[in-house]
N, C-alpha and C. Protein backbone atom coordinates (compact mmCIF):
# COMPACT_ATOMS: atom_id res chain seq x y z
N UNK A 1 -4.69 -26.55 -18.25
CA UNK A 1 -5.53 -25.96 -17.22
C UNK A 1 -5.08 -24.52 -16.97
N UNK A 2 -6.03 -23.59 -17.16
CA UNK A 2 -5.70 -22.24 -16.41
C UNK A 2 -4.94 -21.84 -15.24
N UNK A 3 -3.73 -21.32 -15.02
CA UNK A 3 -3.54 -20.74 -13.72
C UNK A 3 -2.73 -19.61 -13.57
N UNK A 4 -2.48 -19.29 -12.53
CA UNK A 4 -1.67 -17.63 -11.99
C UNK A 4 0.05 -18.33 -12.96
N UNK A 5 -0.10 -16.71 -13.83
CA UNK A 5 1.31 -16.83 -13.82
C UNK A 5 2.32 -16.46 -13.17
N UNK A 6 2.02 -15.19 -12.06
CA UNK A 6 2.03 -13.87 -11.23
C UNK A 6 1.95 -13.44 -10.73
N UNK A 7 2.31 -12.40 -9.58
CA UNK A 7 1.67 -11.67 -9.12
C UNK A 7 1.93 -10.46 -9.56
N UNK A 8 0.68 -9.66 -9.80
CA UNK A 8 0.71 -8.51 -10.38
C UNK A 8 0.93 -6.97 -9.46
N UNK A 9 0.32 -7.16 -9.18
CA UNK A 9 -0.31 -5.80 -8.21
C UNK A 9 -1.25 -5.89 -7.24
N UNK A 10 -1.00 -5.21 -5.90
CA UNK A 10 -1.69 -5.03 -5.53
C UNK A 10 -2.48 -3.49 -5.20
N UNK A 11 -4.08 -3.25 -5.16
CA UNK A 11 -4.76 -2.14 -5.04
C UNK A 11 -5.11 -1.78 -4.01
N UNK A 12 -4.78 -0.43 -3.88
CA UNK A 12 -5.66 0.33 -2.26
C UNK A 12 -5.99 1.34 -2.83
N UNK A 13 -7.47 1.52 -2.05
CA UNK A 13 -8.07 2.61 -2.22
C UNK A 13 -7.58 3.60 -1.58
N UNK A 14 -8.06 4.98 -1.68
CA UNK A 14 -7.90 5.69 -0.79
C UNK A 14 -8.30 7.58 -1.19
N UNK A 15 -8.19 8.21 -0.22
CA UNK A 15 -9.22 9.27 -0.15
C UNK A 15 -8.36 10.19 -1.05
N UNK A 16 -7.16 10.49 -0.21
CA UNK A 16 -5.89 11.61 -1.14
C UNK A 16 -4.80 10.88 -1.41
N UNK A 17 -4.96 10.95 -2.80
CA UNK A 17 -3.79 10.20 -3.66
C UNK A 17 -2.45 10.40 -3.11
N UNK A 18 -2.63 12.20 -3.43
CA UNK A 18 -1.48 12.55 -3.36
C UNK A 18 -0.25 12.42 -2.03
N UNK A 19 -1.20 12.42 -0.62
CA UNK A 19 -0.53 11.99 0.50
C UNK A 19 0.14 10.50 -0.09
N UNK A 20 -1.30 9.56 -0.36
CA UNK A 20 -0.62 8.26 -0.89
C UNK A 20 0.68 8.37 -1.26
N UNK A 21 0.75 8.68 -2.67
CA UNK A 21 1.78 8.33 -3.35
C UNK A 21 3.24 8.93 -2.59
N UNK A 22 3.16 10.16 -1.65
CA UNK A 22 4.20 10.63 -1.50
C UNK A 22 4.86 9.84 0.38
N UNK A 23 3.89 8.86 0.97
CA UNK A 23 4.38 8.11 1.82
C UNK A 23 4.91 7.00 0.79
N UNK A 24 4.37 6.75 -0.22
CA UNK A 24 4.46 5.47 -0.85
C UNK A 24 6.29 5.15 -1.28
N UNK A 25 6.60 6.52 -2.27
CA UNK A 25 7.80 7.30 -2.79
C UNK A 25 8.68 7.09 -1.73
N UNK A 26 8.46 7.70 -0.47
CA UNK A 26 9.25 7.74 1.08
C UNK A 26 9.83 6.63 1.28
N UNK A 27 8.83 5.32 0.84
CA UNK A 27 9.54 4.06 1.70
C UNK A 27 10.50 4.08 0.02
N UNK A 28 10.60 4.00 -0.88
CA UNK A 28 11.27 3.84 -2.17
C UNK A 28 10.95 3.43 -3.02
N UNK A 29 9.53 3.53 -3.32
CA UNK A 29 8.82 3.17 -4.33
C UNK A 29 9.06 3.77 -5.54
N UNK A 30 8.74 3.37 -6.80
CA UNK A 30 8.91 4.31 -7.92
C UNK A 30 7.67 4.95 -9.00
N UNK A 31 7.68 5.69 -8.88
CA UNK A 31 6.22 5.81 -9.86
C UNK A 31 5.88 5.02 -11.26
N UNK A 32 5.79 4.12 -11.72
CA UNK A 32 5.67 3.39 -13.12
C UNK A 32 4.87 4.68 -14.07
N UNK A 33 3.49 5.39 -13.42
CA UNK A 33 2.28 6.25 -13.78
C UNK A 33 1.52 6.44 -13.38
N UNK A 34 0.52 7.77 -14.08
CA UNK A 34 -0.54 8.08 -13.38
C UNK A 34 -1.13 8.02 -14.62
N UNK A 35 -2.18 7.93 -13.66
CA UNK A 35 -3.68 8.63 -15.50
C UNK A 35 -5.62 8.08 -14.63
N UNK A 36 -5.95 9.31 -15.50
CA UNK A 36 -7.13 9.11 -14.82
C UNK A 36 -7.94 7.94 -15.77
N UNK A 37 -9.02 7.27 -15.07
CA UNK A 37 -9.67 6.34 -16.29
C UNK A 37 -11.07 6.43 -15.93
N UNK A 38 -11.86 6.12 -17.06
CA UNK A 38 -13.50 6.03 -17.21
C UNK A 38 -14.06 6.05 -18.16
N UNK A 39 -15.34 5.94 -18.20
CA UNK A 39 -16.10 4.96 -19.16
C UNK A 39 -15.80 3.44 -18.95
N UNK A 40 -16.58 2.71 -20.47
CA UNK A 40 -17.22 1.22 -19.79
C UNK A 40 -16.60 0.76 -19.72
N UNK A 41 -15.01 0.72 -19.66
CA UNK A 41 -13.95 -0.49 -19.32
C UNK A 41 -14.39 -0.57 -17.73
N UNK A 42 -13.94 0.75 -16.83
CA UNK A 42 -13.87 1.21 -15.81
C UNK A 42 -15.03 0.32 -14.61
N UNK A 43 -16.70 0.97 -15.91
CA UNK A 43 -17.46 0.27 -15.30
C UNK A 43 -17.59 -1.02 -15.26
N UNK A 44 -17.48 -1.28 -15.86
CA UNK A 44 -17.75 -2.83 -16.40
C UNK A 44 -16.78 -3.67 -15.17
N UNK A 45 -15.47 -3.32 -14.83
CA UNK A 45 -14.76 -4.13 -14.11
C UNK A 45 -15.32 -3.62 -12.93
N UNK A 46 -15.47 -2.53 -12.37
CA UNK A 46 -15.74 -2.37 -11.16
C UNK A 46 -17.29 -2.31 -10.50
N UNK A 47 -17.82 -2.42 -11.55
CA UNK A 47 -19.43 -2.69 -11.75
C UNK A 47 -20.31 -1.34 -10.92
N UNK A 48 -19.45 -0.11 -10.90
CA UNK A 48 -19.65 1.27 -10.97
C UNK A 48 -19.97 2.03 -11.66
N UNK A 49 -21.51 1.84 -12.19
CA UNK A 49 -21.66 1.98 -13.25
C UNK A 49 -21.51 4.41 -13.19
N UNK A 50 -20.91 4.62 -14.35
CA UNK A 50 -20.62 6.32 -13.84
C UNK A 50 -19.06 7.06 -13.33
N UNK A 51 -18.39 5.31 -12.66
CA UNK A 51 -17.05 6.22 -12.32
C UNK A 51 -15.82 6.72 -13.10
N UNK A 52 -15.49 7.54 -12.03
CA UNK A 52 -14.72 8.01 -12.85
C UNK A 52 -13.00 8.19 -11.60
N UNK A 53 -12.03 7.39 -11.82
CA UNK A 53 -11.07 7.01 -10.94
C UNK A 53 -9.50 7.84 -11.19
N UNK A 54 -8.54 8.08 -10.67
CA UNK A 54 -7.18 8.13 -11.04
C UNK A 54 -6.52 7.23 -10.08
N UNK A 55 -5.47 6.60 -11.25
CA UNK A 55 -4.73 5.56 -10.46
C UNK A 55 -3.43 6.18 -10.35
N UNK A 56 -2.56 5.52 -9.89
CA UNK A 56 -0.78 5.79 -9.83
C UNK A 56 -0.62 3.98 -9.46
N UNK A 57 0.23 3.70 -10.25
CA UNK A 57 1.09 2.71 -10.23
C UNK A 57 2.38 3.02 -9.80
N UNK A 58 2.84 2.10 -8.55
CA UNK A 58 4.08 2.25 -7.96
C UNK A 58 4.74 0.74 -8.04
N UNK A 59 6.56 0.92 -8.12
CA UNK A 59 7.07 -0.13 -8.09
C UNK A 59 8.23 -0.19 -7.28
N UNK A 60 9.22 -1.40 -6.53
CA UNK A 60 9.82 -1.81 -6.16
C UNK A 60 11.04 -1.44 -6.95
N UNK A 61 12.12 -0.48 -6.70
CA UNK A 61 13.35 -0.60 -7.56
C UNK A 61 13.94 -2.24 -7.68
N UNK A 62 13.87 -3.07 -6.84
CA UNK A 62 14.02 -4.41 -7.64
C UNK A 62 12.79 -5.51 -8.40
N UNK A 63 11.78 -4.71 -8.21
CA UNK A 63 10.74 -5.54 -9.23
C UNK A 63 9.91 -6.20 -8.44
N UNK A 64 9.27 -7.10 -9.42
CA UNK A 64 8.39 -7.84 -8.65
C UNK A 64 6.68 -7.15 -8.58
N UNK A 65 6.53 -7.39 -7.61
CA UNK A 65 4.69 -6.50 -7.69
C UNK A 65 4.65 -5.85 -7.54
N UNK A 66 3.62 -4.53 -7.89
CA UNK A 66 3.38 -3.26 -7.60
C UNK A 66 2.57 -2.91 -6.92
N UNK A 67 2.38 -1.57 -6.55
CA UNK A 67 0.90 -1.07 -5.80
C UNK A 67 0.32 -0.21 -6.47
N UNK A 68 -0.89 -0.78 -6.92
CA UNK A 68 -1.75 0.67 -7.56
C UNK A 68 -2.38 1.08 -6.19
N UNK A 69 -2.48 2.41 -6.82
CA UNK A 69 -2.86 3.68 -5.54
C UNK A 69 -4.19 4.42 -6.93
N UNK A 70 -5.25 4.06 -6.04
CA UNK A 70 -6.49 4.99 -6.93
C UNK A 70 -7.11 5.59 -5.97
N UNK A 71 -7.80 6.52 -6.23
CA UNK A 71 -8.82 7.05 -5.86
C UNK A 71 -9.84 7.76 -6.73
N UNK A 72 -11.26 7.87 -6.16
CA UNK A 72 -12.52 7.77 -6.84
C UNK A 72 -13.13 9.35 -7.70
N UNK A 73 -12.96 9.94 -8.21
CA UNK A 73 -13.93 11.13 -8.30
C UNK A 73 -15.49 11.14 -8.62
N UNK A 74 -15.87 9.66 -8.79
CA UNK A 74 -17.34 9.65 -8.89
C UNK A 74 -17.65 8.14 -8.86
N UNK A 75 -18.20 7.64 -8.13
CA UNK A 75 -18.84 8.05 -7.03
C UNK A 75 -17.83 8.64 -6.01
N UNK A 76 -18.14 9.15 -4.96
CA UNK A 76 -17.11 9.49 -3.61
C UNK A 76 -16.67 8.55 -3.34
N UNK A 77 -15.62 8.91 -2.73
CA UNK A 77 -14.64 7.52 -1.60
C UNK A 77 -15.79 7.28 -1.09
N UNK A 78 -15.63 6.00 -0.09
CA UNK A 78 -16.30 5.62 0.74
C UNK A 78 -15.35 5.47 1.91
N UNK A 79 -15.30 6.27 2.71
CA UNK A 79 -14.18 6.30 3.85
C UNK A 79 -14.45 4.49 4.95
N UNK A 80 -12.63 4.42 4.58
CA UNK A 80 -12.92 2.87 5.69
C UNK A 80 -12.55 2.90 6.82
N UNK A 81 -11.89 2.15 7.39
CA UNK A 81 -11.67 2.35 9.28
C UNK A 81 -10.26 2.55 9.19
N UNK A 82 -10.03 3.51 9.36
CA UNK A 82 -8.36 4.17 9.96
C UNK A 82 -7.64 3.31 11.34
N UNK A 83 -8.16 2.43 11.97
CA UNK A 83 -7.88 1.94 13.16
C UNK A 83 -7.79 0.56 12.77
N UNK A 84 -8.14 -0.16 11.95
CA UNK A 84 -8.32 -1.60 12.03
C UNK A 84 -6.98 -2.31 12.17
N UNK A 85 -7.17 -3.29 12.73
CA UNK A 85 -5.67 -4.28 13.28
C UNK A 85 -5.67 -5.08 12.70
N UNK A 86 -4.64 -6.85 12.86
CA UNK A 86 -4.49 -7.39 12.51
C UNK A 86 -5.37 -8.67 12.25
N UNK A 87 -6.22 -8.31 13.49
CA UNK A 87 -7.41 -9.17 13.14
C UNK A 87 -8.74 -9.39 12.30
N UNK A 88 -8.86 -8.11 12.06
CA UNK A 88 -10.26 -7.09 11.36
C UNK A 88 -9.97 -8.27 10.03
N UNK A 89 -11.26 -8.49 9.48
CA UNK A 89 -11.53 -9.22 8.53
C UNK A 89 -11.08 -8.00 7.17
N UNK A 90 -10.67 -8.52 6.12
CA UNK A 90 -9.98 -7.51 5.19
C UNK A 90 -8.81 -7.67 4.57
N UNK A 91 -7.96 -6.94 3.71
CA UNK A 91 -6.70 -7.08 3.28
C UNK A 91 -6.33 -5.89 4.36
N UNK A 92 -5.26 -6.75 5.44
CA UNK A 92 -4.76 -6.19 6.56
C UNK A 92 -3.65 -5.07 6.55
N UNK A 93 -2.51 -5.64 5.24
CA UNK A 93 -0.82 -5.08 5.11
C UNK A 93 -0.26 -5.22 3.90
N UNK A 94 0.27 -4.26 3.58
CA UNK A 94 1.02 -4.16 2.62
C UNK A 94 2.85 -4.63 2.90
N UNK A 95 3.21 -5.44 2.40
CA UNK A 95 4.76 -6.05 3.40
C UNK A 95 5.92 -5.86 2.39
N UNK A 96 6.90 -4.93 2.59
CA UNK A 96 8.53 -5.21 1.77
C UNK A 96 8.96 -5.46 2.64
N UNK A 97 10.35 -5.65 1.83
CA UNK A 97 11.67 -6.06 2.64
C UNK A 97 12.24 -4.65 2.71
N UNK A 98 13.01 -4.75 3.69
CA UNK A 98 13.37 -3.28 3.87
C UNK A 98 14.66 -3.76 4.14
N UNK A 99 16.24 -2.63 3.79
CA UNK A 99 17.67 -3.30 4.41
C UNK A 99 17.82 -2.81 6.08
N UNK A 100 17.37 -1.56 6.38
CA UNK A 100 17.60 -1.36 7.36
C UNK A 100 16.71 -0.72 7.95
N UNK A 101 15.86 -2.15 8.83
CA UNK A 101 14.19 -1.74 9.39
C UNK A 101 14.00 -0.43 10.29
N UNK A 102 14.88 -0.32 11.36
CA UNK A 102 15.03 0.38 12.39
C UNK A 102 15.02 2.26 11.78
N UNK A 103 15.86 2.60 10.90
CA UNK A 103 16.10 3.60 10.17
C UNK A 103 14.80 3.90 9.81
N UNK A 104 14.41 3.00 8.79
CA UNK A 104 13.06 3.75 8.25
C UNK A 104 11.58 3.51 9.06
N UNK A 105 11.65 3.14 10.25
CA UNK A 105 10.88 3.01 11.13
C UNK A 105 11.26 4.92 11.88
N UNK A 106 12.24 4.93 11.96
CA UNK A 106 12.68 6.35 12.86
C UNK A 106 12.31 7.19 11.28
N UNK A 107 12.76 7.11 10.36
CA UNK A 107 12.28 8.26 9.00
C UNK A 107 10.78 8.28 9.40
N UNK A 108 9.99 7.00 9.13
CA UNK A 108 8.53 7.58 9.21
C UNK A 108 7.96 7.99 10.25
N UNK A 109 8.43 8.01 11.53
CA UNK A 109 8.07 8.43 13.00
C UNK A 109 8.14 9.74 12.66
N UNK A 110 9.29 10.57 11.54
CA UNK A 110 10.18 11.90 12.19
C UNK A 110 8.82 12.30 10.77
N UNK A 111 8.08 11.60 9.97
CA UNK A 111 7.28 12.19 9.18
C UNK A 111 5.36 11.81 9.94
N UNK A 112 5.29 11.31 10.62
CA UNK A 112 4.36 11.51 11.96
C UNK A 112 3.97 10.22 11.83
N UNK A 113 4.37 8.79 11.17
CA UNK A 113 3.39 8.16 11.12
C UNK A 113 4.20 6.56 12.19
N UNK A 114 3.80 6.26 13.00
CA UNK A 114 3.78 5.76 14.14
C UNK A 114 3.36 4.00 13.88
N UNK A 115 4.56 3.31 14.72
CA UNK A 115 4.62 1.70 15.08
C UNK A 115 3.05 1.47 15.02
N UNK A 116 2.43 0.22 14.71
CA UNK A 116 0.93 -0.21 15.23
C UNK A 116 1.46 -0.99 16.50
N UNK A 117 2.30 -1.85 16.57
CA UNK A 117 3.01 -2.21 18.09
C UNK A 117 4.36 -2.10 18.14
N UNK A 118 5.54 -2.58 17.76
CA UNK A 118 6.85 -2.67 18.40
C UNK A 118 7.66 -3.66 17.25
N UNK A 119 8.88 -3.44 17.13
CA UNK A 119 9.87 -4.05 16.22
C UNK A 119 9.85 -5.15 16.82
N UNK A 120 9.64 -6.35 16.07
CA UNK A 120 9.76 -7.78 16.59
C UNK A 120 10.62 -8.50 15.75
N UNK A 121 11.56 -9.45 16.95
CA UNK A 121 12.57 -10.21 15.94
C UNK A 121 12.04 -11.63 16.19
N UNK A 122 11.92 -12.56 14.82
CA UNK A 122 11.77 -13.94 14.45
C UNK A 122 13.00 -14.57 14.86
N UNK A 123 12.85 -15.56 15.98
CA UNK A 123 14.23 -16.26 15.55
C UNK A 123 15.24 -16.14 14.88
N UNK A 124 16.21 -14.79 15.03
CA UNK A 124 16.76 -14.24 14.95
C UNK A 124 17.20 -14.44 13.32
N UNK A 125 15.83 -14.33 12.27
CA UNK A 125 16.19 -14.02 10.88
C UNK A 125 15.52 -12.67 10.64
N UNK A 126 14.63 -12.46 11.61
CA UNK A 126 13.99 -11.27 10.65
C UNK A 126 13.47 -10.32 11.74
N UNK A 127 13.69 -9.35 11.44
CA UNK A 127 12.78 -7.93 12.46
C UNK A 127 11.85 -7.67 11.25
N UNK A 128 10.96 -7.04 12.19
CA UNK A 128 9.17 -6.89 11.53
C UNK A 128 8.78 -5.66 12.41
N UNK A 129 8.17 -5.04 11.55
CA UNK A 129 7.04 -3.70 12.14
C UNK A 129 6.11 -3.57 11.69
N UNK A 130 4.93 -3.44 11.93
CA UNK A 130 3.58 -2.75 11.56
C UNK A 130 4.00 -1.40 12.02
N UNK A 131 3.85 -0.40 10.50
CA UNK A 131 3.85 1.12 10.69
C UNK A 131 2.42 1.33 9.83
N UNK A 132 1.72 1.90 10.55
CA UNK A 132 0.46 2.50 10.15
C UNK A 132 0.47 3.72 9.23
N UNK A 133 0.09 3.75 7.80
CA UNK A 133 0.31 5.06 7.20
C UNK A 133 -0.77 5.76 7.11
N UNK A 134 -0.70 6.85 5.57
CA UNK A 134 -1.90 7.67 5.47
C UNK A 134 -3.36 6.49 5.54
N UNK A 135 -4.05 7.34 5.89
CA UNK A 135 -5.91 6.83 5.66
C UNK A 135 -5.91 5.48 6.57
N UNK A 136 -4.63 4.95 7.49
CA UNK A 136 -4.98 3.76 8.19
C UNK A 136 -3.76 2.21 7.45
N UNK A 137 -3.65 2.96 6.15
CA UNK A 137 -2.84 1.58 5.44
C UNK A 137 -1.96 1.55 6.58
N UNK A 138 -2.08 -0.24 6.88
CA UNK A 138 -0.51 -0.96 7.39
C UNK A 138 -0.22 -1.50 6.39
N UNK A 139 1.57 -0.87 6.80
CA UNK A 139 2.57 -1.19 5.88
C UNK A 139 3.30 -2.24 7.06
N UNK A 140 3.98 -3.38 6.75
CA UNK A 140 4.76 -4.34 7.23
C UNK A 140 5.89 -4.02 6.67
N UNK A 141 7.04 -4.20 7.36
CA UNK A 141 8.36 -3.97 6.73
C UNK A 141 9.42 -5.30 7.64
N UNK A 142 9.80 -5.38 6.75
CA UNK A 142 10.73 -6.45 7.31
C UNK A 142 12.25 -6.63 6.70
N UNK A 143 13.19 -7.15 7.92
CA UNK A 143 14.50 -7.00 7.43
C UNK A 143 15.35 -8.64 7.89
N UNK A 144 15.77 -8.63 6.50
CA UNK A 144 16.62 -10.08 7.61
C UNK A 144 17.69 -9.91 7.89
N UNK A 145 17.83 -10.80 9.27
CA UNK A 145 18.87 -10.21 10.12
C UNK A 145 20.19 -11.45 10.02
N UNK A 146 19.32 -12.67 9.97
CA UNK A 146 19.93 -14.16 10.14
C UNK A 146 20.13 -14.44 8.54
């Protein structure tokens, strides 16, 4: 029977790459690549028929899944909601583990980008933050404590 061997990657859109990738880098991501793509592979999967995209693939210095980071040059972005919370129907957060939550909660504050609510501790294994980045992405970060 067919099934997941994996997890591969996950994709976000978004308007400027380049902000992307360089909050992305910040938390410690690594660049795997870039490259632009189009024609009928392109269309065919994204059923766009005409586009024309650049991706960046980012990775985890210990592995595991990645984040592709694309954005569109044809058709246009389609700008999404910069505000949406935890409830909004959607892929909500992007989540690592982080060693020391508090630190890089104060790094991305001192680079403008701000708590969605407050450091919360789990039964004293894990602190958690929603930090809101470029274009609206929440990033989840989490550290265990227990």
């Amino acid at each position: 029977m067919p099934g997941i061997q994996r997890m591969d990657h996950v994709g976000i859109t978004v308007a400027d790459l380049d902000a992307a990738v360089a909050f992305f880098t910040g938390l410690g991501l690594e660049v795997e690549g870039r490259a632009p793509l189009d024609g009928g592979f392109v269309d065919t999967v994204t059923g766009i028929p005409g586009s024309r995209t650049e991706i960046v693939m980012l990775s985890a210095p210990g592995g595991g899944a990645s984040v592709e980071l694309s954005t569109f040059h044809s058709p246009d972005v389609i700008p999404g909601s910069t505000t949406a919370m935890a409830n909004d129907v959607g892929l909500r957060n992007v989540a690592f583990q982080v060693d020391d939550l508090r630190a890089m909660v104060q790094r991305l504050a001192d680079d403008g980008y701000g708590l969605v609510g407050a450091i919360g501790e789990y039964e004293g294994v894990w602190l958690m933050a929603y930090v809101r980045g470029p274009e609206g992405i929440i990033v989840a970060l989490a550290e265990r404590i227990g």
